[in-house]
Each structure stands twice: as structure tokens, then as C-alpha cells.
Protein backbone atom coordinates (compact mmCIF):
# COMPACT_ATOMS: atom_id res chain seq x y z
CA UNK A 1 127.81 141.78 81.26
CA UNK A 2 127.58 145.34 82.72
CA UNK A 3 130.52 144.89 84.85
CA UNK A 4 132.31 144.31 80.97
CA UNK A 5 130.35 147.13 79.51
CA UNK A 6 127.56 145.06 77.47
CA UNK A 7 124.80 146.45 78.99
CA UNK A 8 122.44 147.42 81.81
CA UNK A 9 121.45 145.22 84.78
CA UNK A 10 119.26 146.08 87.41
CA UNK A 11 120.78 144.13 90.57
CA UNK A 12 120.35 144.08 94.23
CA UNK A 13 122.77 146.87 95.94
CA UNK A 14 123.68 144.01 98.57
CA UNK A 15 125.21 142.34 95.95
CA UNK A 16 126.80 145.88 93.60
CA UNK A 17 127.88 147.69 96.59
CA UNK A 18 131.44 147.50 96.05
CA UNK A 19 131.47 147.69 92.39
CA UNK A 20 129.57 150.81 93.08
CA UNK A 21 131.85 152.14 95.52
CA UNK A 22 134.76 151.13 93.16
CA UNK A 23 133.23 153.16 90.14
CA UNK A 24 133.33 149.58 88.33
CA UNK A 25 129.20 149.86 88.05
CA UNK A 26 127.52 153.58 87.83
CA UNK A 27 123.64 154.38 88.78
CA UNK A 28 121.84 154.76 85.90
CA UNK A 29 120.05 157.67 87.50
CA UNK A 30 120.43 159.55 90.95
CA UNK A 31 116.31 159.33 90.65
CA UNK A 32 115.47 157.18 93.17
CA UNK A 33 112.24 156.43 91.27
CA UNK A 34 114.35 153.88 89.78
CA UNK A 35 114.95 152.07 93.29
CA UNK A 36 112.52 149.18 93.83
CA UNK A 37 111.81 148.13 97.32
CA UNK A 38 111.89 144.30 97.05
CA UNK A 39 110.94 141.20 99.94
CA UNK A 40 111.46 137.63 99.56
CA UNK A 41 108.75 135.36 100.94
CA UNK A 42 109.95 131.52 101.69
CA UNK A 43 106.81 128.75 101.67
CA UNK A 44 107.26 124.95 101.84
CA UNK A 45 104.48 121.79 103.00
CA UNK A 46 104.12 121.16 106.23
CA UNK A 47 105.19 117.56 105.49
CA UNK A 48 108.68 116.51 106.26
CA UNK A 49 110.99 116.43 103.41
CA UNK A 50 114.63 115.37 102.74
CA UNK A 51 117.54 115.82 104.73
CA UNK A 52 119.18 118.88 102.32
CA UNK A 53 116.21 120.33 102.44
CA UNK A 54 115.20 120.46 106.05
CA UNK A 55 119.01 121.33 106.52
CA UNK A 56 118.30 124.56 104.10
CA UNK A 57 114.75 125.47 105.67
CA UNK A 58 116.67 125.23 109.48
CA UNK A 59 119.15 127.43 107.80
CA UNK A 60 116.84 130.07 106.38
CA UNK A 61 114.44 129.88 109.94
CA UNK A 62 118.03 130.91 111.69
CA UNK A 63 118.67 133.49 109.66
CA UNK A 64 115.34 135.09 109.92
């Protein structure tokens, strides 16, 4: 919607970085006030689980 000019969206710059370096997004303030500093935490049971799942938890331990 923002990238169409229908709004505001407050996104990861990983993901905006080119739009931003495009001018196809714009800051909506130079304040970095506005930045939020954000982590993602991954948790799962202990017990085994199915196959796409240990496949995605091997993937995420690799990339850690």
C-alpha cells in the first residue's frame, strides 16, 4: 500500500532498502526516535517433531 501511495507502513529496512535508495519509499522522519531496535527469539519442545519442521529448525540453527 505505501509503495502505491495509500498509506504509511512501518517495515524492516532489510526488507525497504532499495525502495529507499530508489526514492520509491521516503522516511517519515530523519528522527531516529522513530527507529525501533527489534530481535526475533525462535522456541520449540524439546520433543522431536515432523520432518518440515526439523528441516526448518536445522535451517534456522545454521543460520544463527
Amino acid at each position: 500500500m505505501a509503495l502505491h501511495g495509500r498509506g504509511v507502513a512501518w517495515l524492516p529496512r532489510t526488507l525497504v532498502e532499495e525502495d529507499l535508495a530508489s526514492g520509491r519509499l521516503v522516511a517519515a522522519s530523519a528522527d531516529e526516535r522513530w527507529s525501533v531496535q527489534t530481535g526475533i527469539g525462535l522456541f520449540r519442545a524439546a520433543e522431536p517433531l515432523g520432518k518440515a519442521a526439523e528441516a526448518f529448525w536445522a535451517a534456522a540453527r545454521s543460520q544463527a
